[in-house]
C-alpha atoms as a PDB file:
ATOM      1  CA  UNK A   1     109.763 112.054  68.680  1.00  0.00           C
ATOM      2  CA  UNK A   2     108.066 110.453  71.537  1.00  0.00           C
ATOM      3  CA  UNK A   3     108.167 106.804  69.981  1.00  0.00           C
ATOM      4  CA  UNK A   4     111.982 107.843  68.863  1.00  0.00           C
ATOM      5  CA  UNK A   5     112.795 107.878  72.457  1.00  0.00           C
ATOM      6  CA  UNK A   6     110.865 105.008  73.661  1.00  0.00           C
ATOM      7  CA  UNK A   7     112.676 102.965  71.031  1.00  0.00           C
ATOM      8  CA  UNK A   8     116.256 104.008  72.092  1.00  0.00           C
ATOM      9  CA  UNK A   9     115.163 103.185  75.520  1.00  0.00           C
ATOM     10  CA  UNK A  10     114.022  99.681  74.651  1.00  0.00           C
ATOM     11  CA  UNK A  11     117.151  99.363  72.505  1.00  0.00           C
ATOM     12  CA  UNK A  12     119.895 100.444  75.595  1.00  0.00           C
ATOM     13  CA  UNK A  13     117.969  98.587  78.323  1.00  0.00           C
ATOM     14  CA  UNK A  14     118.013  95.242  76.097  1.00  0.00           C
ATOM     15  CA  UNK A  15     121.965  95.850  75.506  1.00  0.00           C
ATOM     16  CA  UNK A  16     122.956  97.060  79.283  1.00  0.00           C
ATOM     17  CA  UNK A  17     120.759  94.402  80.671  1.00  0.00           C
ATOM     18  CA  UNK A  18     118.369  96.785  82.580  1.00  0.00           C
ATOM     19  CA  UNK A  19     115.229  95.793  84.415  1.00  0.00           C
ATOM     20  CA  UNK A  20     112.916  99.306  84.473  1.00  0.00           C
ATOM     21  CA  UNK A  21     110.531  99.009  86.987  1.00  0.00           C
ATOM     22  CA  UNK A  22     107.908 102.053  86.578  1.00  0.00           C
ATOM     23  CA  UNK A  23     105.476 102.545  89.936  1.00  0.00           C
ATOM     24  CA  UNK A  24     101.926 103.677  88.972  1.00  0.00           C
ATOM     25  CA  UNK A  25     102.599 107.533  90.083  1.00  0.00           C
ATOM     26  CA  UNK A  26     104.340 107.743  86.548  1.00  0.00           C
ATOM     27  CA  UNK A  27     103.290 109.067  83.218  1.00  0.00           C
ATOM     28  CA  UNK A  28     101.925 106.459  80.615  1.00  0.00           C
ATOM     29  CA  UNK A  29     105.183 106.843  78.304  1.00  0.00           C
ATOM     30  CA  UNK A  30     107.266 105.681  80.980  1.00  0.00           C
ATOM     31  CA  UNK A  31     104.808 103.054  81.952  1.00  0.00           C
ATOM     32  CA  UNK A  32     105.011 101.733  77.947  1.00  0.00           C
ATOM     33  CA  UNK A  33     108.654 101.022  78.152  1.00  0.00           C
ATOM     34  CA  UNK A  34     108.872  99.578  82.022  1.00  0.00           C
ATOM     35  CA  UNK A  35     109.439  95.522  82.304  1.00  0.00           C
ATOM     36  CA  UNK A  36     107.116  96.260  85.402  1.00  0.00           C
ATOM     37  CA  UNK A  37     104.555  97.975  86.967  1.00  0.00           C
ATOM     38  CA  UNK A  38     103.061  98.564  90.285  1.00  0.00           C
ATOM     39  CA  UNK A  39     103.492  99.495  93.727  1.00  0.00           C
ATOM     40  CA  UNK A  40     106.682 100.154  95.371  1.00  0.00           C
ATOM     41  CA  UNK A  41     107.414  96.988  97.506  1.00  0.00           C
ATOM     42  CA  UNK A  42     106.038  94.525  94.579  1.00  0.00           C
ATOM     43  CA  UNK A  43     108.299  96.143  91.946  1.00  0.00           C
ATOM     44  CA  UNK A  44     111.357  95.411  94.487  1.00  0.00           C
ATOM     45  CA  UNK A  45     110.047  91.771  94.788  1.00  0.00           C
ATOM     46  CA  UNK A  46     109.821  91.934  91.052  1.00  0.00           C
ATOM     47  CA  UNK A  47     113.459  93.296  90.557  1.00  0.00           C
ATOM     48  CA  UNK A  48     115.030  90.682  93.181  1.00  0.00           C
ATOM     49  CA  UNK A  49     113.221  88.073  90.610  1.00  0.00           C
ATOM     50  CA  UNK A  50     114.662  89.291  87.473  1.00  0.00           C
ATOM     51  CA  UNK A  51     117.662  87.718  85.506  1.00  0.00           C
ATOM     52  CA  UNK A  52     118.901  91.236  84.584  1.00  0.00           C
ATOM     53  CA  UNK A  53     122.318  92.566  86.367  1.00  0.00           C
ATOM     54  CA  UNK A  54     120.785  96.260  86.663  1.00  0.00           C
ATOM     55  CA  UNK A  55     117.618  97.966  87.445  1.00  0.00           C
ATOM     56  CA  UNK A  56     116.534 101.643  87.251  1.00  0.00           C
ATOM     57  CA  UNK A  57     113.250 102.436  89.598  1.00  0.00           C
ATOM     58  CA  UNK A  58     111.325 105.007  87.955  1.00  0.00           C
ATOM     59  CA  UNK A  59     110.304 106.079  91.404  1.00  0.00           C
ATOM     60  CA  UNK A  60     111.738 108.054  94.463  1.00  0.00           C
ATOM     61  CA  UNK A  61     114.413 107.210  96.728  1.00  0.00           C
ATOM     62  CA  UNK A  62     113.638 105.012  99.429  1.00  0.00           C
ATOM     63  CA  UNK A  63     111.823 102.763  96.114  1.00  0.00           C
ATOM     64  CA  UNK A  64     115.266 102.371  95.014  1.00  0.00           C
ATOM     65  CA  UNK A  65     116.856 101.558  98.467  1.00  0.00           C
ATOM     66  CA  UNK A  66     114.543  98.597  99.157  1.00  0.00           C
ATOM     67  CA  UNK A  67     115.182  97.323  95.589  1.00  0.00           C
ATOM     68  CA  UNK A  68     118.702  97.296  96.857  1.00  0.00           C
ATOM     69  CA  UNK A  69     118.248  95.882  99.931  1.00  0.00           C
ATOM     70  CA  UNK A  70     116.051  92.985  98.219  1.00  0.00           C
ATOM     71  CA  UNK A  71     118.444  92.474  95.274  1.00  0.00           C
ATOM     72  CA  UNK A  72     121.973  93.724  97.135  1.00  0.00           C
ATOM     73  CA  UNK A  73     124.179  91.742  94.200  1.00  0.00           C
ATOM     74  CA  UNK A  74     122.596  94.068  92.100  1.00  0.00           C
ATOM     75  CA  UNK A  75     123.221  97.671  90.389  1.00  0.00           C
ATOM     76  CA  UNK A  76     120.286 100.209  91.364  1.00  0.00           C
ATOM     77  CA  UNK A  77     120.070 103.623  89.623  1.00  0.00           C
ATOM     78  CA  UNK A  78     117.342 106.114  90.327  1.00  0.00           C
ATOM     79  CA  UNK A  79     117.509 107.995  87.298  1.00  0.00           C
ATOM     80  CA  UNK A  80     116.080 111.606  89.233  1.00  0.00           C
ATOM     81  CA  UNK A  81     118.340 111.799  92.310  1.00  0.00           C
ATOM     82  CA  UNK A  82     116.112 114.724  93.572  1.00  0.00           C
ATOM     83  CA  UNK A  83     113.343 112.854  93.538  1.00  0.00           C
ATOM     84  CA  UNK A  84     112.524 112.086  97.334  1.00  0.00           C
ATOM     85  CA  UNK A  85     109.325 111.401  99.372  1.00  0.00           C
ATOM     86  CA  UNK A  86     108.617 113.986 102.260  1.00  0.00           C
ATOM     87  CA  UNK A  87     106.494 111.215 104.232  1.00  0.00           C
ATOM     88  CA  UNK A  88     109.601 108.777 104.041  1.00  0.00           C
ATOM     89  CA  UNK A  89     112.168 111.558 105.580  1.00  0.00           C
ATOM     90  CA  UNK A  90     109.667 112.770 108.104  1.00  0.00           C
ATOM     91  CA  UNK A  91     111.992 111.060 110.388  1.00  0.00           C
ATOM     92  CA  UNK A  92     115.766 110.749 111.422  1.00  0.00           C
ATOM     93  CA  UNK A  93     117.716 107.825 112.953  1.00  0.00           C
ATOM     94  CA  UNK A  94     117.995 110.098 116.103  1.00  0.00           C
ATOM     95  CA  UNK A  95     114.289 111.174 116.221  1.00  0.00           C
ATOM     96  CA  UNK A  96     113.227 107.563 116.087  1.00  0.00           C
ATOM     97  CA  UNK A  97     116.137 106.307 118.577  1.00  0.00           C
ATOM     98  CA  UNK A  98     114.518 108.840 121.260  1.00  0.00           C
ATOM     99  CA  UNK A  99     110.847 107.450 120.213  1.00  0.00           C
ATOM    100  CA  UNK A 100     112.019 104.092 120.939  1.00  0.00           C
ATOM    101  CA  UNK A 101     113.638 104.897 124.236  1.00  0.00           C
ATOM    102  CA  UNK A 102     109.659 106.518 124.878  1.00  0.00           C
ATOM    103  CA  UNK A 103     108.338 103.608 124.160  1.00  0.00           C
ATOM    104  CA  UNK A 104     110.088 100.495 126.107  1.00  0.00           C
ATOM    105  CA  UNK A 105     107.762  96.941 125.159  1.00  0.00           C
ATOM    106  CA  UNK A 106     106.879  98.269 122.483  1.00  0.00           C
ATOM    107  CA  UNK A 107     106.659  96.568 118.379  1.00  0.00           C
ATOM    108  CA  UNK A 108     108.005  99.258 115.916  1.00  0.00           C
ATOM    109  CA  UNK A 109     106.401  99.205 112.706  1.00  0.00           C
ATOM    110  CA  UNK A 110     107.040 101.182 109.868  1.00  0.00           C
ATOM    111  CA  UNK A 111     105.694 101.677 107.067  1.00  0.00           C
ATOM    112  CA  UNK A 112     107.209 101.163 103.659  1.00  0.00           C
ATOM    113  CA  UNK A 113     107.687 104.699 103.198  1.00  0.00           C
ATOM    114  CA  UNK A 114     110.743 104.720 105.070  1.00  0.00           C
ATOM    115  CA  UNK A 115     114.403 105.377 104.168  1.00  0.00           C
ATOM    116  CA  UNK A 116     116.834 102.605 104.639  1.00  0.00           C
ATOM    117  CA  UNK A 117     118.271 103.914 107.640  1.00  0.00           C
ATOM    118  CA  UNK A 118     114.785 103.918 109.519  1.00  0.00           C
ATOM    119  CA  UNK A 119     114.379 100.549 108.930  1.00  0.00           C
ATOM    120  CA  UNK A 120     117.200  99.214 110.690  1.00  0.00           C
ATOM    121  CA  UNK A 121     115.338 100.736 113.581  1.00  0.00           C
ATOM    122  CA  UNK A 122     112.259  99.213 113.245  1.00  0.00           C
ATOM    123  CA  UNK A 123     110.981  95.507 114.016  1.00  0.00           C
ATOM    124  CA  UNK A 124     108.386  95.109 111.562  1.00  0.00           C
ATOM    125  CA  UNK A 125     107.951  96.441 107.975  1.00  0.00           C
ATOM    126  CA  UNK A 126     104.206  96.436 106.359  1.00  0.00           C
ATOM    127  CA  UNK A 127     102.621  97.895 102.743  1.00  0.00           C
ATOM    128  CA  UNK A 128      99.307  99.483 102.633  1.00  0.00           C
ATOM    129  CA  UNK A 129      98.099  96.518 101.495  1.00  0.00           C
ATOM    130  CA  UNK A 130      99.439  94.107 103.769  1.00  0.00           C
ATOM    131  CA  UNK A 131      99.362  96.155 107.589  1.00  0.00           C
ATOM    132  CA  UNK A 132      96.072  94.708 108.609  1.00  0.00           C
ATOM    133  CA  UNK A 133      97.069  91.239 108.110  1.00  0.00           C
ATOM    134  CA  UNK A 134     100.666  91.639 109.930  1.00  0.00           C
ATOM    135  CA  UNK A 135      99.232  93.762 112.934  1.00  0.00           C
ATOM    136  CA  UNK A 136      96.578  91.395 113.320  1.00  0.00           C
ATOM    137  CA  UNK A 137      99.318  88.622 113.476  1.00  0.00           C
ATOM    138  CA  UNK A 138     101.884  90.578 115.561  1.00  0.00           C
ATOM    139  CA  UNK A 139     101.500  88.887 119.611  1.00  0.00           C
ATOM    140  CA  UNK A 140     102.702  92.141 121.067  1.00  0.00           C
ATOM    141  CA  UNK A 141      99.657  94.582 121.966  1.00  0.00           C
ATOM    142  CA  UNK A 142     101.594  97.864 121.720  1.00  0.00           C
ATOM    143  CA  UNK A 143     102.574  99.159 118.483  1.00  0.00           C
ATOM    144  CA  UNK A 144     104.409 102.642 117.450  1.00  0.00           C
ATOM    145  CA  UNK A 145     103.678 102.885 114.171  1.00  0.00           C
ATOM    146  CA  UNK A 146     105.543 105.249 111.962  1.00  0.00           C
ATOM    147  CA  UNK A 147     105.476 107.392 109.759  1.00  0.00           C
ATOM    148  CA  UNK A 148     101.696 107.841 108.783  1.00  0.00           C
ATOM    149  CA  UNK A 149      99.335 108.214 111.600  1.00  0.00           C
ATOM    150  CA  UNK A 150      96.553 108.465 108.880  1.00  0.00           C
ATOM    151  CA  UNK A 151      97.572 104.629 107.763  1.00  0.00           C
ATOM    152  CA  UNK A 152      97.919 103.891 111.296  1.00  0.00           C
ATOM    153  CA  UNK A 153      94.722 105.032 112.343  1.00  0.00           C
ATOM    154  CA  UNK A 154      92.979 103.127 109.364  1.00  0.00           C
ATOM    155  CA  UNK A 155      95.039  99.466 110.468  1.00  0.00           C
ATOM    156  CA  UNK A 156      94.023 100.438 114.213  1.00  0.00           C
ATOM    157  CA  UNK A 157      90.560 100.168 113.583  1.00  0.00           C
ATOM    158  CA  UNK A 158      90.916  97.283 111.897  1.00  0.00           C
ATOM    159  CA  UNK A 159      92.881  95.747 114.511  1.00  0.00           C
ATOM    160  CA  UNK A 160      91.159  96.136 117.846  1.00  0.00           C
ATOM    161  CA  UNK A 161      92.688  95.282 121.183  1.00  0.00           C
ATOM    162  CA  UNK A 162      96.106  96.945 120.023  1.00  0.00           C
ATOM    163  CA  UNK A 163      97.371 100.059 121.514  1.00  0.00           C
ATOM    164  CA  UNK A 164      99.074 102.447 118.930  1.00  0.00           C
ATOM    165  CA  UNK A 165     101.165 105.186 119.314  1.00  0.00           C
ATOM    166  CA  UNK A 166     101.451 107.451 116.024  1.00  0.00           C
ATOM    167  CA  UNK A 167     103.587 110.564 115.240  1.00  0.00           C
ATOM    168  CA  UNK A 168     101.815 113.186 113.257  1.00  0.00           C
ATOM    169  CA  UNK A 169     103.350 112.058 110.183  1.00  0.00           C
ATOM    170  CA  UNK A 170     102.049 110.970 106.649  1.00  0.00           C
ATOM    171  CA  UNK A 171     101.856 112.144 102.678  1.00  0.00           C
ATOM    172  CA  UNK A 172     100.846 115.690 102.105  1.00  0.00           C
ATOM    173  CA  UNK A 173      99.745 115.035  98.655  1.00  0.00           C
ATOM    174  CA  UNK A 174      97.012 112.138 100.230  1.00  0.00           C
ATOM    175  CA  UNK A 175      96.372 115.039 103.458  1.00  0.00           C
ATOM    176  CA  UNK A 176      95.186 117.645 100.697  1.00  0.00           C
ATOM    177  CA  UNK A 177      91.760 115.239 100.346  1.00  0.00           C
ATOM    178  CA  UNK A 178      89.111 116.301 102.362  1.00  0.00           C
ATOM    179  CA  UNK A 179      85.276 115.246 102.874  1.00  0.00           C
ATOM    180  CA  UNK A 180      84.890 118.794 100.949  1.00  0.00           C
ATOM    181  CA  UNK A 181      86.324 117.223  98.040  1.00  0.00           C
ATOM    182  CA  UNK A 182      83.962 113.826  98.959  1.00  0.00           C
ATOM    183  CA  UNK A 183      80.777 115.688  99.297  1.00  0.00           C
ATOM    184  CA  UNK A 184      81.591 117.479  95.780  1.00  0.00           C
ATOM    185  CA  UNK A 185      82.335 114.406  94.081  1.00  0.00           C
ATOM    186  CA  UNK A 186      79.329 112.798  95.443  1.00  0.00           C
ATOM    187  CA  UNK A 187      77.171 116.092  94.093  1.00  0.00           C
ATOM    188  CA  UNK A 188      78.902 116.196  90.479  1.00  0.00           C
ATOM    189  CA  UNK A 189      78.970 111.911  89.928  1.00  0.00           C
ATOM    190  CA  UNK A 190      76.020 110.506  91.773  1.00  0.00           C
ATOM    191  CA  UNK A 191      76.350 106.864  92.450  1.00  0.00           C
ATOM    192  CA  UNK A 192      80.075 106.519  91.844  1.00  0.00           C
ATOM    193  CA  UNK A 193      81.757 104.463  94.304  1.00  0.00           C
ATOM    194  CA  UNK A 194      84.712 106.841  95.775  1.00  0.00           C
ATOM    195  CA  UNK A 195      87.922 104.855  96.322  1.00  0.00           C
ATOM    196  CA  UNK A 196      90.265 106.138  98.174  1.00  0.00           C
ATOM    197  CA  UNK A 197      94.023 105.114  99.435  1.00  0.00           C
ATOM    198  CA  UNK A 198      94.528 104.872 103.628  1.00  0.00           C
ATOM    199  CA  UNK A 199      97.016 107.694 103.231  1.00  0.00           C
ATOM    200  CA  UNK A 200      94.491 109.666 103.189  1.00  0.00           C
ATOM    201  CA  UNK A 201      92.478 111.527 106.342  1.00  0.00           C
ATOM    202  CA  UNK A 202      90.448 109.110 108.719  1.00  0.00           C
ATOM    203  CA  UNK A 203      87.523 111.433 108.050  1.00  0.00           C
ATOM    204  CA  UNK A 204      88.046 111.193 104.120  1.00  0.00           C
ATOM    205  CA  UNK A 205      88.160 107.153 104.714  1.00  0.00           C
ATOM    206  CA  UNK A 206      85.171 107.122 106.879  1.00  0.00           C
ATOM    207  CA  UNK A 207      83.291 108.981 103.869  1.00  0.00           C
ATOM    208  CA  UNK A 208      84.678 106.867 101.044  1.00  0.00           C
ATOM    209  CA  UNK A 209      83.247 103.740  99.640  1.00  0.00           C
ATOM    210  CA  UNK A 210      86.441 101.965  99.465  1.00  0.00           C
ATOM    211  CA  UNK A 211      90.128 101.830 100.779  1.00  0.00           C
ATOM    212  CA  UNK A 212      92.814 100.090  99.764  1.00  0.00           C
ATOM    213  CA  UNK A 213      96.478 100.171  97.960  1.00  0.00           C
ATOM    214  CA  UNK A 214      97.008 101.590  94.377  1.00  0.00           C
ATOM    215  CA  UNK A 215      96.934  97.523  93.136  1.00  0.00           C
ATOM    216  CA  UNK A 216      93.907  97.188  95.423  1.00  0.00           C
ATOM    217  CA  UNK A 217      91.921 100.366  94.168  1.00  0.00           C
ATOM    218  CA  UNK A 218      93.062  99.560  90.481  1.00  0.00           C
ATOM    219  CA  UNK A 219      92.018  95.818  91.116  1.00  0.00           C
ATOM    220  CA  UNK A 220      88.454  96.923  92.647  1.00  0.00           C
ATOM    221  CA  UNK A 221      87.534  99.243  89.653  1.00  0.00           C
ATOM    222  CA  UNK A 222      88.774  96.693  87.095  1.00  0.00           C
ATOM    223  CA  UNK A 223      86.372  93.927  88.667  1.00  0.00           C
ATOM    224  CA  UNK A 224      83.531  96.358  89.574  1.00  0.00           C
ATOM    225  CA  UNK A 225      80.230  96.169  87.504  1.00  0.00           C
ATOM    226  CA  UNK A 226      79.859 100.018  88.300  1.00  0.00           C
ATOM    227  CA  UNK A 227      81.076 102.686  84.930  1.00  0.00           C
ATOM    228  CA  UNK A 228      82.073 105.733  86.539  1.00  0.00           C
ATOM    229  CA  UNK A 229      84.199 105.699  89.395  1.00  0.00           C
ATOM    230  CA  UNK A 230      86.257 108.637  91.600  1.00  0.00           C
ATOM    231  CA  UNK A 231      89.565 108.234  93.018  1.00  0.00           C
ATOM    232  CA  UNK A 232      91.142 109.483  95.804  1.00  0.00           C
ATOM    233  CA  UNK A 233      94.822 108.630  95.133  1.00  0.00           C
ATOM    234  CA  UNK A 234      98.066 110.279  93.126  1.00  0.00           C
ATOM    235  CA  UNK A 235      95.999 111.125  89.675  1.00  0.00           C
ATOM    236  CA  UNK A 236      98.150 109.228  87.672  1.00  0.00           C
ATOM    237  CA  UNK A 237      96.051 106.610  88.622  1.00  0.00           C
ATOM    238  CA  UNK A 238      92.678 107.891  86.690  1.00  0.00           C
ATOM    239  CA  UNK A 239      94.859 108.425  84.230  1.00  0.00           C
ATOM    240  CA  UNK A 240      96.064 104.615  83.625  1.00  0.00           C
ATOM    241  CA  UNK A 241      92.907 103.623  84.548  1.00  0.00           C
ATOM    242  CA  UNK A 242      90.795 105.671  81.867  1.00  0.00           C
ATOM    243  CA  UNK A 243      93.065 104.243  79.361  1.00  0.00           C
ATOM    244  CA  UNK A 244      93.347 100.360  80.762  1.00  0.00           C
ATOM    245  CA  UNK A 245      89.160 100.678  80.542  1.00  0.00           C
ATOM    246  CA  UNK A 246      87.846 103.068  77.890  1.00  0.00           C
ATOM    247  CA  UNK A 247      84.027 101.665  78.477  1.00  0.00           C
ATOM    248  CA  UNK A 248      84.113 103.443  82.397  1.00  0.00           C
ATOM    249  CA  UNK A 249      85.044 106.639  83.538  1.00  0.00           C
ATOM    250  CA  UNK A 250      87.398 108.229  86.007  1.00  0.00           C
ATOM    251  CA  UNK A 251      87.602 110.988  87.931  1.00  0.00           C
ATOM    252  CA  UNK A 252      90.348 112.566  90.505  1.00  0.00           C
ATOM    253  CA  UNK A 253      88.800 113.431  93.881  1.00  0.00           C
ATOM    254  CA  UNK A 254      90.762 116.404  93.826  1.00  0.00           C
ATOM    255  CA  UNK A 255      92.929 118.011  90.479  1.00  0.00           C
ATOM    256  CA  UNK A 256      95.608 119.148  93.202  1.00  0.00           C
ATOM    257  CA  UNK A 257      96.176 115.407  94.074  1.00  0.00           C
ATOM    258  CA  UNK A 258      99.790 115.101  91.946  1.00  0.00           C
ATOM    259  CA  UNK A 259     103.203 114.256  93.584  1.00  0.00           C
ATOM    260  CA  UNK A 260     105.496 116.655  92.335  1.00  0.00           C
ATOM    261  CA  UNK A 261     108.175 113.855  93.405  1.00  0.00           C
ATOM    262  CA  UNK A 262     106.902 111.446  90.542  1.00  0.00           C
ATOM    263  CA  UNK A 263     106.526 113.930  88.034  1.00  0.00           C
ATOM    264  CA  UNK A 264     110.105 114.871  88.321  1.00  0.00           C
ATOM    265  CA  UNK A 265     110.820 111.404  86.474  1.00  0.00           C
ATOM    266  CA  UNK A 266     110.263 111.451  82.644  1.00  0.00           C
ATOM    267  CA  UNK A 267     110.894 109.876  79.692  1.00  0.00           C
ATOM    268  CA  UNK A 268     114.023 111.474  79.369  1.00  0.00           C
ATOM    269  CA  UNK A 269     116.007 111.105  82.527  1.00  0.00           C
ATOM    270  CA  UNK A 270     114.935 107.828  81.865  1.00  0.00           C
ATOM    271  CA  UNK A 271     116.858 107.360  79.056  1.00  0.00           C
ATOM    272  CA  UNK A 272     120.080 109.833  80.023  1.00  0.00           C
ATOM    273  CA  UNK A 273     120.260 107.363  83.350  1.00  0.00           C
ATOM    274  CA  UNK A 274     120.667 104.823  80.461  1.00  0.00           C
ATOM    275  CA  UNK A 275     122.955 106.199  78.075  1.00  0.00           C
ATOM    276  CA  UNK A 276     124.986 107.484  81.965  1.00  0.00           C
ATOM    277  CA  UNK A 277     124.641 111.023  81.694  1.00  0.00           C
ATOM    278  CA  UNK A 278     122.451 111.158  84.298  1.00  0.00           C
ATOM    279  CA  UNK A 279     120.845 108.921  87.329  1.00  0.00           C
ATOM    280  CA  UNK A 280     122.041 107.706  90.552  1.00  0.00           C
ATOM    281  CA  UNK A 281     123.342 104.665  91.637  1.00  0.00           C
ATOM    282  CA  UNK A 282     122.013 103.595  94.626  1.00  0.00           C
ATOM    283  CA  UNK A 283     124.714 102.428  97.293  1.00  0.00           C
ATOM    284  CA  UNK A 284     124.204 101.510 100.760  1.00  0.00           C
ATOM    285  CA  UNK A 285     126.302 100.362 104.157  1.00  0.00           C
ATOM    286  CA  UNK A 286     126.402  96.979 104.006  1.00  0.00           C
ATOM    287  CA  UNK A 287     124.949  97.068 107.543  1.00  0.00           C
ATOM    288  CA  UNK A 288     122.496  99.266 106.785  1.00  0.00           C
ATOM    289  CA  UNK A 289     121.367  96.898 104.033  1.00  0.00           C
ATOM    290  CA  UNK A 290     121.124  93.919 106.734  1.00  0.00           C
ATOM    291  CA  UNK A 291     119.968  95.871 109.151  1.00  0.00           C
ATOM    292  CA  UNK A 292     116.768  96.959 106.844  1.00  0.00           C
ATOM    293  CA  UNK A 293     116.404  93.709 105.242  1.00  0.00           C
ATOM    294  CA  UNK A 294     115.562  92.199 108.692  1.00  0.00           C
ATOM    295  CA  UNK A 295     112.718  94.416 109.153  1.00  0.00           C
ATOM    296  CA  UNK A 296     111.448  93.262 105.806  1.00  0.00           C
ATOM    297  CA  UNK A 297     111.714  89.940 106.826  1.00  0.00           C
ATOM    298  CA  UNK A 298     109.689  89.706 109.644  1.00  0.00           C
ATOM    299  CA  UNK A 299     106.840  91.154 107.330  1.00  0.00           C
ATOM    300  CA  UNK A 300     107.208  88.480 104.729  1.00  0.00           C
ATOM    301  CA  UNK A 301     107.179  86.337 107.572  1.00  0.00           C
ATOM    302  CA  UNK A 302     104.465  87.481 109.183  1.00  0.00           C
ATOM    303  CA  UNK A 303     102.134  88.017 105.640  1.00  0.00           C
ATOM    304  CA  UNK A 304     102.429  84.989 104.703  1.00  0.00           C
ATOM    305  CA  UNK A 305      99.944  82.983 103.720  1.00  0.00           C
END
């Protein structure tokens, strides 16, 4: 049944011309029939670079709206339309506006976790992977940086001489870690390097072996010489790892670690998006789209090598 479904799926996307982009959050039968896999802004990039006319992200919202905003020619669907990220709507456009007005001089950054209509807002878009590199490079030596004060507070000690203002925002699946769930890993795997994602609590990064993105965790356990590893991130990701490298072991830092966001996508609203009983376009203000895309501008800009 399962391989039924995944074959009707490769069958519809081939004839519809559909790019599916699948983040890592996912289950592995969604990952088997994606074009693409990864984190959220690098499937986007990955989307604006493919020849297909449509693309479904097998994500959450504000995945899909930055695929639009990167590919605006292009038709977007979200195939769960309920599946949202509480970090990225932390926030309104009036909330922020007032924040702003707080904050004269200074460089708003937000994260990638935004919605669409943040952006527009902000000066300065950065990934996990990438906010070190841009903060280090922006002149200005006041940042507000929204929405996750946890990522923030990782970048700012990595970038010192900058003055950041945070709101108590961030991911409540990444806030459930604790150094609890650190010291127990440490007792139950001795000598397994705990990687963790900067979502997660200053206290819980201090205590970890390594931080980094999804693609940077994922990359460091590939190239590690170490077998056993435990990871502090959505637990989709021990999952793809156990099966990408059978010869090492992975373990969750915590079982209660699951985005109930991502799980809402499976295989089969992936393929009802397809056949159109199901899904979401995504369609934005044309402003709104500009607006946004100048925000992720001045990152590429400013991460560049």
């Amino acid at each position: 049944m399962l391989k039924d479904i995944q074959q009707r799926i490769l069958e519809l996307k081939k004839e519809k011309d559909v790019c599916i982009l699948a983040h890592s959050y996912v289950t592995p039968d969604i990952i088997e029939i994606a074009d693409f896999t990864g984190d959220s802004f690098g499937l986007a990039q990955q989307a604006a670079k493919s020849p297909c006319k449509n693309i479904m992200m097998v994500g959450v919202r504000f995945m899909a709206e930055t695929c639009k905003i990167l590919s605006p020619e292009k038709t977007v669907y979200l195939p769960e339309p309920d599946a949202g990220c509480p970090m990225a709507e932390q926030l309104d456009v009036g909330s922020l506006a007032r924040l702003r007005d707080q904050h004269p001089g200074y460089t708003v950054v937000c994260y990638i976790n935004t919605t669409s209509d943040l952006k527009v807002l902000c000066d300065v878009c950065v990934t996990s992977s990438s906010a070190v590199k841009i903060l280090r490079r922006i002149e200005n030596d006041r940042i507000l940086f929204i929405p996750d004060c946890n990522l923030g507070d990782y970048v700012s000690k990595q970038v010192p001489g900058k003055i950041f203002e945070f709101i108590n925002g961030g991911c409540p699946i990444h806030r459930r870690l604790s150094t609890m769930d650190v010291t127990a890993a440490q007792m139950a795997h001795p000598g397994a390097p705990i990687l963790v994602h900067p979502e997660c609590r200053p206290d819980v990064v201090a205590a970890a072996d390594f931080t980094g993105s999804t693609t940077e965790i994922m990359k460091y356990a590939a190239e590690s010489d170490k077998t056993e590893f435990v990871v502090g991130t959505e637990n989709a990701i021990s999952q793809h790892l156990s099966l990408a490298y059978p010869d090492k072991r992975f373990y969750p830092l915590s079982k209660e670690t699951i985005c109930p966001n991502m799980k809402l996508n499976t295989l089969l609203s992936v393929l009802r998006c397809l056949e159109g009983s199901s899904g979401e376009e995504i369609v934005l203000d044309p402003e709104i789209m500009t607006g946004a895309r100048r925000c992720i501008d001045a990152m590429l800009k400013l991460g560049a090598d």
